[in-house]
C-alpha atoms as a PDB file:
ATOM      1  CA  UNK A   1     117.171 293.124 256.438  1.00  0.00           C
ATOM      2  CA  UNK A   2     115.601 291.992 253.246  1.00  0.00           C
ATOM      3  CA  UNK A   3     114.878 288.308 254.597  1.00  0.00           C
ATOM      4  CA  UNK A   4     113.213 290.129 257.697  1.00  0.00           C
ATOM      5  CA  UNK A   5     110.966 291.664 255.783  1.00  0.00           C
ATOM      6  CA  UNK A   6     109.892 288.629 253.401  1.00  0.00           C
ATOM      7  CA  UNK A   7     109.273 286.561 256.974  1.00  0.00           C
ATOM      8  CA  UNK A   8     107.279 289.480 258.035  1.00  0.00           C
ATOM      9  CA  UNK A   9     105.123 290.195 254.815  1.00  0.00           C
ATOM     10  CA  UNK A  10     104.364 286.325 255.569  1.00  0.00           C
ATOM     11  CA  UNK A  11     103.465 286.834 258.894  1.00  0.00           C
ATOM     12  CA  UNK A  12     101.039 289.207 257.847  1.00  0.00           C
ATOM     13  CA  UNK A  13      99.635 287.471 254.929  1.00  0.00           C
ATOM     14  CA  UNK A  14      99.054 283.998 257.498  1.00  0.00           C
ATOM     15  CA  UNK A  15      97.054 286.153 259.860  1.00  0.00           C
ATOM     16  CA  UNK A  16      95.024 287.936 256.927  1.00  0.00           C
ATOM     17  CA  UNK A  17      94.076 284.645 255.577  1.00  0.00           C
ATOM     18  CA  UNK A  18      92.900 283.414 258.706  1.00  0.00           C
ATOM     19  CA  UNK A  19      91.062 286.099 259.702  1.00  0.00           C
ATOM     20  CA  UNK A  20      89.233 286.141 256.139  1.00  0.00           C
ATOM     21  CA  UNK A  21      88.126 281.891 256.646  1.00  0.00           C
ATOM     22  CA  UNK A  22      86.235 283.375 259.919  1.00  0.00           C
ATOM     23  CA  UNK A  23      84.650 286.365 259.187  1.00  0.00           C
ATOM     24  CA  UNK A  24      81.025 286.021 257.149  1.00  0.00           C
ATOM     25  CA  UNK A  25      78.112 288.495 257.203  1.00  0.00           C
ATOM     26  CA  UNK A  26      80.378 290.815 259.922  1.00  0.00           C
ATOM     27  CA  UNK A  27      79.905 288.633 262.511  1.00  0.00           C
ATOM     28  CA  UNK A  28      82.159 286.119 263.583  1.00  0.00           C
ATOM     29  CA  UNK A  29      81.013 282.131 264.139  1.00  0.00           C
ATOM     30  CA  UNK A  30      82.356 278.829 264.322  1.00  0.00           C
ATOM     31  CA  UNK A  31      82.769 276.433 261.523  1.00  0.00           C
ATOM     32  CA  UNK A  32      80.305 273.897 261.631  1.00  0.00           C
ATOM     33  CA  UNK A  33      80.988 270.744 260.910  1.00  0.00           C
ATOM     34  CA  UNK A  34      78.282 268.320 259.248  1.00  0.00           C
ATOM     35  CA  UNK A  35      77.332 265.313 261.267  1.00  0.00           C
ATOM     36  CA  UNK A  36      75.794 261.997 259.904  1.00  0.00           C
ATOM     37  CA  UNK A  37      73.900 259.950 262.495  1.00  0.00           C
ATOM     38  CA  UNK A  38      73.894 255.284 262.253  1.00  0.00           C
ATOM     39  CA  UNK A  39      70.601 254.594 262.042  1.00  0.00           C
ATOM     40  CA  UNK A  40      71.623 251.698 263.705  1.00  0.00           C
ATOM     41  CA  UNK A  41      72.302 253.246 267.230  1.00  0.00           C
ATOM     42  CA  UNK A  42      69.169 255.602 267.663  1.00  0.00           C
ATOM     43  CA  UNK A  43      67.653 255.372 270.560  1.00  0.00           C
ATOM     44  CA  UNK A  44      64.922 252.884 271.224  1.00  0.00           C
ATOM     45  CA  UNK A  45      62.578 255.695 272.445  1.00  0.00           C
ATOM     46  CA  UNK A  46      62.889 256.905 268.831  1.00  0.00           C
ATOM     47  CA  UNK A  47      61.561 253.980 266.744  1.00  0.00           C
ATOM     48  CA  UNK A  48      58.551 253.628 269.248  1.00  0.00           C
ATOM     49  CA  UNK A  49      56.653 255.916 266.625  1.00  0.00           C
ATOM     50  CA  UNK A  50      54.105 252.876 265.486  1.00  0.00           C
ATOM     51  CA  UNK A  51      50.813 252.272 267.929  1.00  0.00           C
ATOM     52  CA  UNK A  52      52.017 249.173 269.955  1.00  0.00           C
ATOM     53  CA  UNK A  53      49.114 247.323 268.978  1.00  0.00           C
ATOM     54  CA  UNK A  54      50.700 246.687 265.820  1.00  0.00           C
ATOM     55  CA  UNK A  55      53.171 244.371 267.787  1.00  0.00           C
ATOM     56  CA  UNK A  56      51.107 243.003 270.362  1.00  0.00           C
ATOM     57  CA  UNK A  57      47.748 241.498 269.731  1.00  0.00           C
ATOM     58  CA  UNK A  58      45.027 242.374 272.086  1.00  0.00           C
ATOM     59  CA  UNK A  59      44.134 240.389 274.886  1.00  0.00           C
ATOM     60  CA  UNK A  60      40.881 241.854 276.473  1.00  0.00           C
ATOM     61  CA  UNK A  61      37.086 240.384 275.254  1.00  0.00           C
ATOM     62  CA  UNK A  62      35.699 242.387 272.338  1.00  0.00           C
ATOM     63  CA  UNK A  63      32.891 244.994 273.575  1.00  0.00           C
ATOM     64  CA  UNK A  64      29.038 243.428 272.844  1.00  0.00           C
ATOM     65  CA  UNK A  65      27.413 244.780 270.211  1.00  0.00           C
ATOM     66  CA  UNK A  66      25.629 248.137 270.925  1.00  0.00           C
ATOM     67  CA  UNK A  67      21.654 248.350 270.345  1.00  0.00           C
ATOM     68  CA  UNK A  68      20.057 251.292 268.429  1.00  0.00           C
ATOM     69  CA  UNK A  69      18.519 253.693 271.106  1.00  0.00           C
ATOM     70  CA  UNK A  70      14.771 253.220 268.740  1.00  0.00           C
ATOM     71  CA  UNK A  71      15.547 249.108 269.137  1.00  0.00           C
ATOM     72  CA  UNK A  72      12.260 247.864 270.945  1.00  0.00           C
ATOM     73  CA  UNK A  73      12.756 244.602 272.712  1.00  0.00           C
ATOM     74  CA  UNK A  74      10.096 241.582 270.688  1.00  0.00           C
ATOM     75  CA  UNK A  75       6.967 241.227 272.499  1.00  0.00           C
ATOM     76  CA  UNK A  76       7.043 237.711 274.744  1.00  0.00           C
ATOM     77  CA  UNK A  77       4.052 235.250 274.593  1.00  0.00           C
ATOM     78  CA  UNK A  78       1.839 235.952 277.771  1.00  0.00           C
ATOM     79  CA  UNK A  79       2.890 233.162 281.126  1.00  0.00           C
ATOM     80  CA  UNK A  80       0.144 230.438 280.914  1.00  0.00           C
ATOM     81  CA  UNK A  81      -2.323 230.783 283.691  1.00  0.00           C
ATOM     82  CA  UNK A  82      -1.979 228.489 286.704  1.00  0.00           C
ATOM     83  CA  UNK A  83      -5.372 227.434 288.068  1.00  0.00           C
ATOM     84  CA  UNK A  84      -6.699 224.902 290.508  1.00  0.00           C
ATOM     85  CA  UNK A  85      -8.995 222.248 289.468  1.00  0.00           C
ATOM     86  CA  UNK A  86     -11.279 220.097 291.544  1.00  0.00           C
ATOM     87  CA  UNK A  87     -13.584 217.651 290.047  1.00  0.00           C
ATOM     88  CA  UNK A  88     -17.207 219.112 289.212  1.00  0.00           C
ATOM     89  CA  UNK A  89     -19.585 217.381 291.383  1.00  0.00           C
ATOM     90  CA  UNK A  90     -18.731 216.909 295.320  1.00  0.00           C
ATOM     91  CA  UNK A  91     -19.873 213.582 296.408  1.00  0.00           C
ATOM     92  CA  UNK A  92     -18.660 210.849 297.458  1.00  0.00           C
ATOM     93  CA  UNK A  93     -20.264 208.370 295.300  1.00  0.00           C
ATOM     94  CA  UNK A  94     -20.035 209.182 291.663  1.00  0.00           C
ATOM     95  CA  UNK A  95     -19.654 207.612 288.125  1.00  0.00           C
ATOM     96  CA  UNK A  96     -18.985 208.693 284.621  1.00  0.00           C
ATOM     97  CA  UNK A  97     -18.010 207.122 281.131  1.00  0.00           C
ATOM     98  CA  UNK A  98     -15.253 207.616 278.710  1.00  0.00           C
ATOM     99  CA  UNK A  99     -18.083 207.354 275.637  1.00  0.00           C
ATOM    100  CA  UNK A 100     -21.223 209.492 274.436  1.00  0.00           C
ATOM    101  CA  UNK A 101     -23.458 209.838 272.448  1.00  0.00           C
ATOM    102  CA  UNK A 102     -23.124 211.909 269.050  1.00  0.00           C
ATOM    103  CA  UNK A 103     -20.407 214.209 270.330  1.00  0.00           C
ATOM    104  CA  UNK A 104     -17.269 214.786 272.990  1.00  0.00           C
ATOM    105  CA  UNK A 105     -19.004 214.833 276.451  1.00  0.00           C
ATOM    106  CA  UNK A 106     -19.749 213.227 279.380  1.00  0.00           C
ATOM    107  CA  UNK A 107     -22.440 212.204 282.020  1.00  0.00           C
ATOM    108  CA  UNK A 108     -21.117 212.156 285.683  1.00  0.00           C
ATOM    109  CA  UNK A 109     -24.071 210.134 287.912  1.00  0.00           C
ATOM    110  CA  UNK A 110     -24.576 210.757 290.947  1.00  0.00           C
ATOM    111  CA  UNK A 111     -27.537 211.138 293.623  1.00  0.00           C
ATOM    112  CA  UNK A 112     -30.364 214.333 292.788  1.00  0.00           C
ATOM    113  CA  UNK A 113     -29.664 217.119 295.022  1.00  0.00           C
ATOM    114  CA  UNK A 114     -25.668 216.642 295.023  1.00  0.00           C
ATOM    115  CA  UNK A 115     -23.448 219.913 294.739  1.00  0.00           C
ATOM    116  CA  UNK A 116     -21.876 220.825 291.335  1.00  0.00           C
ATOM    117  CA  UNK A 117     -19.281 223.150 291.636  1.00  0.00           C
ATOM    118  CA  UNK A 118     -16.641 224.802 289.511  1.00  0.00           C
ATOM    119  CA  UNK A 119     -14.125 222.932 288.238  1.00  0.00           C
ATOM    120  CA  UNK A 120     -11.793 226.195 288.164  1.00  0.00           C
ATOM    121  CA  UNK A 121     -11.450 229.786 289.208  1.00  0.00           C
ATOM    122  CA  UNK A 122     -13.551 231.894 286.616  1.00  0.00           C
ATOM    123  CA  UNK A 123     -16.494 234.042 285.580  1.00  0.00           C
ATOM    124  CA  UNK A 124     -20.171 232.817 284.813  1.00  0.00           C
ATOM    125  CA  UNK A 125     -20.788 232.631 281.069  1.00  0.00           C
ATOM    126  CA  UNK A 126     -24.044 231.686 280.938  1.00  0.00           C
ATOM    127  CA  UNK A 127     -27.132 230.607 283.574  1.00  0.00           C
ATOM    128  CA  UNK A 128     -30.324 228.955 282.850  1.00  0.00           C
ATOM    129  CA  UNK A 129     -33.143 229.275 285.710  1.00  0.00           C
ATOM    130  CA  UNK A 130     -35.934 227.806 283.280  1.00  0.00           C
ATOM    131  CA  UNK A 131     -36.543 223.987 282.288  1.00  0.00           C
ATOM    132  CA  UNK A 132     -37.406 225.252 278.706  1.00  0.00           C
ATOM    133  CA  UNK A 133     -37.067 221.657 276.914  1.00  0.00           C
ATOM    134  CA  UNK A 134     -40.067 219.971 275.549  1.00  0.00           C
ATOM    135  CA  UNK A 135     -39.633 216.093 274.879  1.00  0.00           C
ATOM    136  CA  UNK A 136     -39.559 214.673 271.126  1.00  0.00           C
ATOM    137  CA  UNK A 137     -38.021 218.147 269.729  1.00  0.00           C
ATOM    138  CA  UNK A 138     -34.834 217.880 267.920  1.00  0.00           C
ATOM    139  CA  UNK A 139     -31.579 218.515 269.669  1.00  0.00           C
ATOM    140  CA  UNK A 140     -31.079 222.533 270.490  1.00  0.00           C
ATOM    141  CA  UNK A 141     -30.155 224.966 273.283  1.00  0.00           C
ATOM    142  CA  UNK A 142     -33.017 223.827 275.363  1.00  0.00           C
ATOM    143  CA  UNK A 143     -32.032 220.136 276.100  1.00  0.00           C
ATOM    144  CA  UNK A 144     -29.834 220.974 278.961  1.00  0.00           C
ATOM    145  CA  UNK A 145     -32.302 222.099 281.404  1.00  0.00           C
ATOM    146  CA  UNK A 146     -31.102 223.875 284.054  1.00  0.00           C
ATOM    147  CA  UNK A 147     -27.138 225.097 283.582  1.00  0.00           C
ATOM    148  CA  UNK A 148     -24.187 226.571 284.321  1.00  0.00           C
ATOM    149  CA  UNK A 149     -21.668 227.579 281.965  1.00  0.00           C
ATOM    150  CA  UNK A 150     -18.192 229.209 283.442  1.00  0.00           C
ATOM    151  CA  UNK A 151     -15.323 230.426 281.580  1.00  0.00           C
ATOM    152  CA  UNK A 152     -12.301 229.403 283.179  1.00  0.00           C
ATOM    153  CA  UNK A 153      -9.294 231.625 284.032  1.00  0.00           C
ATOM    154  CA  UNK A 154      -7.798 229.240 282.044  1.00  0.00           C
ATOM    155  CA  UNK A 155      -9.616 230.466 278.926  1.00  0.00           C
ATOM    156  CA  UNK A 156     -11.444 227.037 278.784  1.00  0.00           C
ATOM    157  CA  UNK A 157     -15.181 227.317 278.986  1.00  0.00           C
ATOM    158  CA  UNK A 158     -17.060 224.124 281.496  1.00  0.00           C
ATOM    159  CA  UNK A 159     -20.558 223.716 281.045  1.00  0.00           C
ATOM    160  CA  UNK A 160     -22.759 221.401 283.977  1.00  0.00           C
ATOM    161  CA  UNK A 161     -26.545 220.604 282.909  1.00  0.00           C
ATOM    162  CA  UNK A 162     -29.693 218.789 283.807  1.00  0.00           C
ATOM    163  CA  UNK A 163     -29.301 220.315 287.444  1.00  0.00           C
ATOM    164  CA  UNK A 164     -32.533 220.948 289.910  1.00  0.00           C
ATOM    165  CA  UNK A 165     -31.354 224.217 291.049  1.00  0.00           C
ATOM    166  CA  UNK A 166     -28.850 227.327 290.343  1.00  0.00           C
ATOM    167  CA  UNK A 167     -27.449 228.339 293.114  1.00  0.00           C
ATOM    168  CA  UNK A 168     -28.554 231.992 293.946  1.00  0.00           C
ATOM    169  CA  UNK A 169     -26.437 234.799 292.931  1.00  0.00           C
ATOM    170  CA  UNK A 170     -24.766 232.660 290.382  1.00  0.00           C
ATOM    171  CA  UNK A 171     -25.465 234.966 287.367  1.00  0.00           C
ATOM    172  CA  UNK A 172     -23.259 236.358 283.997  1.00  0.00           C
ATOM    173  CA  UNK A 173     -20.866 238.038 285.255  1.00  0.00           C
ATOM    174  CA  UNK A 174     -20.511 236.978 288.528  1.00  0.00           C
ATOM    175  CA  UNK A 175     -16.351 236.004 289.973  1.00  0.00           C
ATOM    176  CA  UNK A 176     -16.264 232.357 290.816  1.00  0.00           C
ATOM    177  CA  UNK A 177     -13.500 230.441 292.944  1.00  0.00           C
ATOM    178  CA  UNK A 178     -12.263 226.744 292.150  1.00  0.00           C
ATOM    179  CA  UNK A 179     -14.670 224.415 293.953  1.00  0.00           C
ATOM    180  CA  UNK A 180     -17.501 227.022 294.810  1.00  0.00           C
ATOM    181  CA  UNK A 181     -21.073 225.887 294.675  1.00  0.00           C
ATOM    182  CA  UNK A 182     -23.067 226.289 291.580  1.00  0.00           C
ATOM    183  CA  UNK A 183     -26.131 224.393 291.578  1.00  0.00           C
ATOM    184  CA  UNK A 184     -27.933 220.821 292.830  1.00  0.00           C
ATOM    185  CA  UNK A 185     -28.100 217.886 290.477  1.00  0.00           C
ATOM    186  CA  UNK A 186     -31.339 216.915 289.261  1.00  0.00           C
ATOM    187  CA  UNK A 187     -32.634 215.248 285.934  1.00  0.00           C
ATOM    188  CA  UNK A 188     -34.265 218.629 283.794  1.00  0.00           C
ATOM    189  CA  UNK A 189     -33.982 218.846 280.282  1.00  0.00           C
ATOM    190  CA  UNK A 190     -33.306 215.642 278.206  1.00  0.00           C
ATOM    191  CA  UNK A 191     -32.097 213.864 281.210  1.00  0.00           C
ATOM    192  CA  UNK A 192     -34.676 210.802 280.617  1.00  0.00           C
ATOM    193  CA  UNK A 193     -35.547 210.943 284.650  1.00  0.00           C
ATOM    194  CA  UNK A 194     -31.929 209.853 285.962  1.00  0.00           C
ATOM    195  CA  UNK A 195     -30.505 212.005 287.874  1.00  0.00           C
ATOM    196  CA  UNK A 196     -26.847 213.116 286.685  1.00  0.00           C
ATOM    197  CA  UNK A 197     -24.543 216.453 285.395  1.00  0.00           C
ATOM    198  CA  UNK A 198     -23.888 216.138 281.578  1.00  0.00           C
ATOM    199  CA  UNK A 199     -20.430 217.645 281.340  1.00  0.00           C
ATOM    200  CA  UNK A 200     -18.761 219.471 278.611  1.00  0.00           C
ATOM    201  CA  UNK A 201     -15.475 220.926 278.153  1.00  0.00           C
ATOM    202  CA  UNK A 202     -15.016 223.896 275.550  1.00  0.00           C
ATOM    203  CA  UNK A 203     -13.237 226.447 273.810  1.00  0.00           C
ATOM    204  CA  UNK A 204     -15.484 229.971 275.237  1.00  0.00           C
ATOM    205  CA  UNK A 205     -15.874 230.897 270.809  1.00  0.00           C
ATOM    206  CA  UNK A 206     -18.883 232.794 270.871  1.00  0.00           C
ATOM    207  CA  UNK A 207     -19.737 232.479 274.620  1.00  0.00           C
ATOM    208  CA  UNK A 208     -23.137 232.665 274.520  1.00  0.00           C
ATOM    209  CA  UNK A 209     -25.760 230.991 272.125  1.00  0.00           C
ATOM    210  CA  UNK A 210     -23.248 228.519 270.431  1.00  0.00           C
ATOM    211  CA  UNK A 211     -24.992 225.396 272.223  1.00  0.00           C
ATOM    212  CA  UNK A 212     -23.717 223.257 269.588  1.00  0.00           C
ATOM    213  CA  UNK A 213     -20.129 223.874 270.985  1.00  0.00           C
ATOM    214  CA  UNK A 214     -21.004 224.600 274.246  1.00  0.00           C
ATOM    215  CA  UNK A 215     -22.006 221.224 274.825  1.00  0.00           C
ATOM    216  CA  UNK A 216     -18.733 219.435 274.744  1.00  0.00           C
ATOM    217  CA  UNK A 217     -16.069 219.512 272.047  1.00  0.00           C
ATOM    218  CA  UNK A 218     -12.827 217.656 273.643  1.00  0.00           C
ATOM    219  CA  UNK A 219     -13.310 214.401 275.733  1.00  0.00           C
ATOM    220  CA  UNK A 220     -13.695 215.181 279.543  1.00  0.00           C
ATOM    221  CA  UNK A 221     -13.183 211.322 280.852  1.00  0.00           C
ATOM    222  CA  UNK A 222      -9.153 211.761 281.197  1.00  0.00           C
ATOM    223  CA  UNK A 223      -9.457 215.163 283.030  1.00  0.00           C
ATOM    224  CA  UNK A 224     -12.208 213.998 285.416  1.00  0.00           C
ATOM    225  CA  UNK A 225     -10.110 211.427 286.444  1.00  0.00           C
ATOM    226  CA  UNK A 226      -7.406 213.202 287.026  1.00  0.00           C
ATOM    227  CA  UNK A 227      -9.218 215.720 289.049  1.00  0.00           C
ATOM    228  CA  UNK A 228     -11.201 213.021 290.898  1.00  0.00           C
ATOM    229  CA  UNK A 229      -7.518 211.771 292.490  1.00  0.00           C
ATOM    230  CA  UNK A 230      -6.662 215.132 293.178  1.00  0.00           C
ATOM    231  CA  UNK A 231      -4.567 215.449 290.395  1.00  0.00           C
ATOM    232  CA  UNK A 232      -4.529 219.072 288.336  1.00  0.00           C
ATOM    233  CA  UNK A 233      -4.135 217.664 284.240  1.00  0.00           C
ATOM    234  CA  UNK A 234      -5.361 221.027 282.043  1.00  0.00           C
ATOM    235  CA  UNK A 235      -7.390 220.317 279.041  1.00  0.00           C
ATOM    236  CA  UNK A 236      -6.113 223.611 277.538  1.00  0.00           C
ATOM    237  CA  UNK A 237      -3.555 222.266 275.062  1.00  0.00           C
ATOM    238  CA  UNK A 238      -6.255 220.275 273.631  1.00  0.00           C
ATOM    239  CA  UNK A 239      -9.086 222.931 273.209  1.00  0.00           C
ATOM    240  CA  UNK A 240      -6.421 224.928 271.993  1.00  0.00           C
ATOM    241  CA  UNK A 241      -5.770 222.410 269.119  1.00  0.00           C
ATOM    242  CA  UNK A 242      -9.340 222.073 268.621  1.00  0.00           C
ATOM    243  CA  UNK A 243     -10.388 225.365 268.324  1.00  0.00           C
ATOM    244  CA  UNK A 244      -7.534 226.083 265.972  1.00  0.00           C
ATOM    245  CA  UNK A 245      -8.321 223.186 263.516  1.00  0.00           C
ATOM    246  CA  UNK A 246     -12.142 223.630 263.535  1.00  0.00           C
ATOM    247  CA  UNK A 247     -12.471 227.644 263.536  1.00  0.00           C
ATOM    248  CA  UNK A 248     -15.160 226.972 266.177  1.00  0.00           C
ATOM    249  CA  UNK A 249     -17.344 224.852 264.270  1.00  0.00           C
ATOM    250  CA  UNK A 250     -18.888 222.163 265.560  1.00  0.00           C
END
């Protein structure tokens, strides 16, 4: 009997203890047991935590530059003008020289009472109806006679004198269209009784009263014969260049 008790105070001390290494806080839970996780076998999911352009480099054009909403695009040099041009007198016999006297012009002969016309679309400058030159004064505004000056849509002024007639309606002001009739030949003015057209080719300046200019400041021989074979050389580069250098001072 005493050796059945011992085993049984044992028995009863075993189940004590084990019920004591369970029971925490009243209420009864598991052990837990710590776990410790190989960074070696996570997931690949879980080391996708950097952007993948840090792998990868990007394969698609960069963006063009953006422009400032208050950018204003730079101002662009006007188109140059295209214009016809026809030689200045119409007639069928006519002659001119590649020289003058004193200053850049030209005399185109031809027959009195041939048509001068305009060399280019344009408005009428300046007209004079009166022969106003008397003979032994010095060179001035008068010498041309009768004239027609035009300012081209080019921006090239052409200037005809020494003609016999204006043609009527012909005044400042007035629209004209490549080839339209101005005037008649004739020999007024300075034109020492032979009939022809002194030409001049010109930058507009002042365009009025600046005879001295008006009368020719770039050679006209190369253009007139251009224009005579139909051809359609501008003399605009080179009043351009002339104006520029000489301020309009001739």
């Amino acid at each position: 009997m005493p050796l059945l008790r011992t085993l049984s105070g044992l028995t009863l001390v075993a189940v004590c203890l084990a019920g004591c290494g369970s029971v925490t806080g009243g209420s009864a839970s598991p052990a837990t047991t710590p776990q410790f996780v190989d960074p070696a076998e996570q997931p690949v999911a879980a080391q996708s935590a950097t952007p993948e352009t840090a792998s990868a480099p990007a394969t698609s054009a960069p963006a063009a530059p953006s422009v400032p909403a208050s950018a204003k695009p730079e101002p662009s040099e006007p188109a140059a003008v295209k214009v016809k041009y026809v030689f200045p007198v119409d007639a069928s016999n006519v002659d001119w020289h590649n020289t003058h006297s004193k200053y850049p012009g030209t005399d185109v002969f031809v027959d009195c009472g041939s048509r001068f016309v305009a060399t280019t679309s344009g408005t009428v400058l300046e007209v004079s109806l009166r022969d106003r030159y008397v003979k032994g004064n010095p060179d001035g505004p008068f010498n041309g006679g009768l004239s027609v000056a035009i300012r081209g849509d080019d921006g090239v002024r052409y200037y005809g004198s020494h003609l016999s007639k204006v043609q009527s309606g012909i005044t400042p002001g007035t629209k004209v269209k490549a080839g339209q009739l101005l005037g008649l030949t004739g020999r007024t003015g300075n034109a020492s009784n032979v009939c022809h057209v002194h030409y001049g080719i010109s930058p507009p300046c002042a365009e009025t009263g600046d005879w001295k200019v008006r009368r020719g400041v770039v050679w006209p021989y190369s253009y007139l014969a251009s224009w005579r074979k139909g051809g359609q050389k501008s003399p605009v580069a080179a009043v351009e260049s002339w104006e520029k250098k000489s301020d309009c001072k001739a």
